[in-house]
Protein backbone atom coordinates (compact mmCIF):
# COMPACT_ATOMS: atom_id res chain seq x y z
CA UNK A 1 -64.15 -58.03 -73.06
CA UNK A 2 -60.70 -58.03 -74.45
CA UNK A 3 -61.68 -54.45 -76.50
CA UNK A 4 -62.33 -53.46 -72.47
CA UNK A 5 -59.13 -54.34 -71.16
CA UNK A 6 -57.21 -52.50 -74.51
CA UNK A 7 -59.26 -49.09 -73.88
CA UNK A 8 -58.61 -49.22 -70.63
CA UNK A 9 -54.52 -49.97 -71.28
CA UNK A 10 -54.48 -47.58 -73.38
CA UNK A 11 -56.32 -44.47 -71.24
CA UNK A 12 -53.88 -45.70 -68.19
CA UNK A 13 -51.06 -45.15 -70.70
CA UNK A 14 -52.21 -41.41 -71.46
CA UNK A 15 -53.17 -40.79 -67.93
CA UNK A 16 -49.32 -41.68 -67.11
CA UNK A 17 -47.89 -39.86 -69.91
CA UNK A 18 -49.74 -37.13 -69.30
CA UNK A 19 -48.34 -36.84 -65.73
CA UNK A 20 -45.50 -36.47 -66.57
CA UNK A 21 -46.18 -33.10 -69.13
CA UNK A 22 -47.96 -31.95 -66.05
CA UNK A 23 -45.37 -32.28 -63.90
CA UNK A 24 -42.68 -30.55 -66.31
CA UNK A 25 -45.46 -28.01 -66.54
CA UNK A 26 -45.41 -27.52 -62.94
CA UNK A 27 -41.58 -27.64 -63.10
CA UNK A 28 -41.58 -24.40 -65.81
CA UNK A 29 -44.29 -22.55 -63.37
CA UNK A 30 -42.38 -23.08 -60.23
CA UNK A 31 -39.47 -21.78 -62.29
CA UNK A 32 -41.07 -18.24 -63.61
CA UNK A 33 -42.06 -17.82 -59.98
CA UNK A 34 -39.11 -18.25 -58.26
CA UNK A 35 -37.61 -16.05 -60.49
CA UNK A 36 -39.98 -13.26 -59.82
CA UNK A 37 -38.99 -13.43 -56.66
CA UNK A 38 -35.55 -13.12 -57.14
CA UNK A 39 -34.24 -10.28 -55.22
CA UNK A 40 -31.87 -7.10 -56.96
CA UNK A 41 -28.90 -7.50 -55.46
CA UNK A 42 -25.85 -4.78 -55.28
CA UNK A 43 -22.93 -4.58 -53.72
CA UNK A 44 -21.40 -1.47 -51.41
CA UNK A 45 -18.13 -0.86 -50.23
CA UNK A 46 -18.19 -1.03 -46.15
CA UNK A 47 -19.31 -3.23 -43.21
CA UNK A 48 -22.11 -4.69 -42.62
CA UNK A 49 -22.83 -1.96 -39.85
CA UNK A 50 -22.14 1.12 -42.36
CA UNK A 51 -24.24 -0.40 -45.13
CA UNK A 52 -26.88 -1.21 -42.82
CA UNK A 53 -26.61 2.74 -41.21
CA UNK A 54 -26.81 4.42 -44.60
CA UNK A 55 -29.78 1.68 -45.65
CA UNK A 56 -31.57 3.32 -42.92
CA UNK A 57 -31.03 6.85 -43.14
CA UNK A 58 -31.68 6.21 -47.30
CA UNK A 59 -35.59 4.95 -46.05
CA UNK A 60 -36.70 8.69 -45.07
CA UNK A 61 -35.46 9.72 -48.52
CA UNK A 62 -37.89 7.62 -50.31
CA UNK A 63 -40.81 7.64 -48.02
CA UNK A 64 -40.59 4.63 -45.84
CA UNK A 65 -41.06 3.61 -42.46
CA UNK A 66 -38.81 1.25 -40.33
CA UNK A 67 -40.88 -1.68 -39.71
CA UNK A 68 -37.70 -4.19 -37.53
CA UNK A 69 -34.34 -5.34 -38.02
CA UNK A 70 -31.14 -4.38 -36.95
CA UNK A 71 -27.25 -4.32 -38.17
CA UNK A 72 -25.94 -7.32 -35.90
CA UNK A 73 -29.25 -9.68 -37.93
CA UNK A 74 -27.88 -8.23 -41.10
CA UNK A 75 -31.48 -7.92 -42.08
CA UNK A 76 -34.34 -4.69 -42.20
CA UNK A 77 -38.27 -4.49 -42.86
CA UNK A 78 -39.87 -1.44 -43.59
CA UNK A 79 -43.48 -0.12 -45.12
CA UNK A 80 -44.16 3.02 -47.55
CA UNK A 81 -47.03 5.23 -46.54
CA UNK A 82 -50.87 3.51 -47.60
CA UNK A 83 -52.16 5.63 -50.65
CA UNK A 84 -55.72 4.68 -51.18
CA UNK A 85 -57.44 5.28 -54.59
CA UNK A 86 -60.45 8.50 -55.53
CA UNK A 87 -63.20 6.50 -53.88
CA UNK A 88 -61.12 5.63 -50.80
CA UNK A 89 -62.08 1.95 -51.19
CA UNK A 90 -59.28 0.24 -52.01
CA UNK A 91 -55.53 1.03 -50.89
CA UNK A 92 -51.82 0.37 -51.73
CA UNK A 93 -48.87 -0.34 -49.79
CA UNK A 94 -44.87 -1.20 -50.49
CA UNK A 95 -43.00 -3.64 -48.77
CA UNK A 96 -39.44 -3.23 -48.65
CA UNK A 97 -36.92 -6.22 -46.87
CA UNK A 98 -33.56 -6.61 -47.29
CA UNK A 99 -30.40 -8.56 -46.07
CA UNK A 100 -26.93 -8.15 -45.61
CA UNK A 101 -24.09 -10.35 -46.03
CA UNK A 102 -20.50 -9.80 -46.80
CA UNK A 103 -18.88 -9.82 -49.82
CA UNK A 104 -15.05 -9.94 -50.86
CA UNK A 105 -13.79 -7.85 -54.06
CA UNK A 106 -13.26 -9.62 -57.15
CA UNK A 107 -9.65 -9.91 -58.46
CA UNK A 108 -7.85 -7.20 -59.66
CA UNK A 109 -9.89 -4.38 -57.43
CA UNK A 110 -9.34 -2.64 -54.29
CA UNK A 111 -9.11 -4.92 -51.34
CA UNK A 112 -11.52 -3.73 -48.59
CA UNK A 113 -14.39 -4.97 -46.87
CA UNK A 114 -17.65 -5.07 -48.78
CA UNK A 115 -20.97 -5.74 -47.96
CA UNK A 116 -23.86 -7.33 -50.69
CA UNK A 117 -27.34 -5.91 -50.13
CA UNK A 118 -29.86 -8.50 -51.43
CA UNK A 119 -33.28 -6.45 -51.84
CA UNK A 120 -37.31 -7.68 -52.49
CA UNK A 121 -39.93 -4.68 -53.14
CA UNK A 122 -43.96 -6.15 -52.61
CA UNK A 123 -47.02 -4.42 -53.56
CA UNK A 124 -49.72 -4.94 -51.05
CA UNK A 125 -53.10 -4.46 -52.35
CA UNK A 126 -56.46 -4.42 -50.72
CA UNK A 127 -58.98 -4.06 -53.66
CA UNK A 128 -62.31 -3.49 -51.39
CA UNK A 129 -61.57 -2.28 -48.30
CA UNK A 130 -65.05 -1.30 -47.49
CA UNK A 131 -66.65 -4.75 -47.86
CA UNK A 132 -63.35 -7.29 -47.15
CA UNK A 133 -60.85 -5.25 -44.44
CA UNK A 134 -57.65 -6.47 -44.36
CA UNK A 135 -58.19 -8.78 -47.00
CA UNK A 136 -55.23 -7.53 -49.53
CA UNK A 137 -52.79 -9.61 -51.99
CA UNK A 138 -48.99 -9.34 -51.85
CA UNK A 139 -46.98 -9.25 -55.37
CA UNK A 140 -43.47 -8.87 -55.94
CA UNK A 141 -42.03 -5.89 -57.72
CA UNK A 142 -39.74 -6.94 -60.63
CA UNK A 143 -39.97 -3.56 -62.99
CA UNK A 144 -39.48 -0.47 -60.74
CA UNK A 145 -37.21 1.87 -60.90
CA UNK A 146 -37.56 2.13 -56.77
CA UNK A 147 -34.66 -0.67 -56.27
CA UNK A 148 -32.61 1.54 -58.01
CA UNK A 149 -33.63 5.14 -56.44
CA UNK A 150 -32.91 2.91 -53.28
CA UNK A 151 -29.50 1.53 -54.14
CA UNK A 152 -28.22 5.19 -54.90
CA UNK A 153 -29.51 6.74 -52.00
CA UNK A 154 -27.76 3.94 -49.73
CA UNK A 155 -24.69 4.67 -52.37
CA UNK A 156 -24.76 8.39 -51.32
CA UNK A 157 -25.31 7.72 -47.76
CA UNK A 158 -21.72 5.52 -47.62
CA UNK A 159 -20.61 8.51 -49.82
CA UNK A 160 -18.68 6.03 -52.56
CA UNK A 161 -20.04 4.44 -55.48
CA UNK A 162 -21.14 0.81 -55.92
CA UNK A 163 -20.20 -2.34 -57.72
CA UNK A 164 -22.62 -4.76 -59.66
């Protein structure tokens, strides 16, 4: 009986212990994702409302669609067109949202008004269209070169150059 109550001290003791490395585990995860959904952030020289005008005129120069938002929210939502794949049965979609806030000029520079552009790019998916319709997976966009064809076609719109 007393071997019983041992084993069983002993198992409670790993079950607690190993808690805790699930937890940190679950810590680290939460971590990576958060940080994949970071958004790139840049900052323009301007007002909210000129940032905001030149964010929207840059959309038809990549391909996207005003979706809602406006300059006094600070914030936009728009869609690319839906390209589907050879077989038609699955199809692809980017997300594009950004806000606005403003931003003051670091010491030493230019005093002016500035505005920061914080900026998330999602893949939508829908593998099987055919069989599960509407049915399609969101993931964020870390690697693309798009944030940055964005950014300079907002830059060109306010017609002066950027600061990181």
């Amino acid at each position: 009986m007393k071997n019983f109550f041992v084993g069983l001290l002993a198992v409670a003791c790993a079950f607690f212990a190993g808690c805790e490395a699930v937890t940190e585990m679950k810590d680290g995860v939460r971590e990576r994702v958060n940080a994949r959904n970071e958004p790139k952030v840049r900052v323009f020289p301007g007002d909210k409302r000129a940032v905001y005008a030149a964010a929207l005129k840059a959309l038809d120069g990549i391909g996207f669609r005003f979706v809602r938002g406006g300059p006094a929210q600070g914030k936009m939502e728009a869609v690319s067109g839906v390209s589907t794949n050879d077989s038609l049965r699955s199809s692809r979609q980017v997300s594009l949202k950004f806000t606005l806030a403003p931003s003051f000029a670091p010491e030493g520079q230019a005093k002016g008004e500035m505005t920061e552009m914080s900026l998330w790019l999602t893949e939508i998916i829908e593998a099987d269209s055919s069989r599960q319709a509407g049915q399609g997976t969101s993931t964020p966009l870390r690697d693309t070169p798009l944030y940055e064809v964005y950014f300079r076609a907002v830059q060109q719109g306010l017609g002066a150059g950027t600061k990181d």
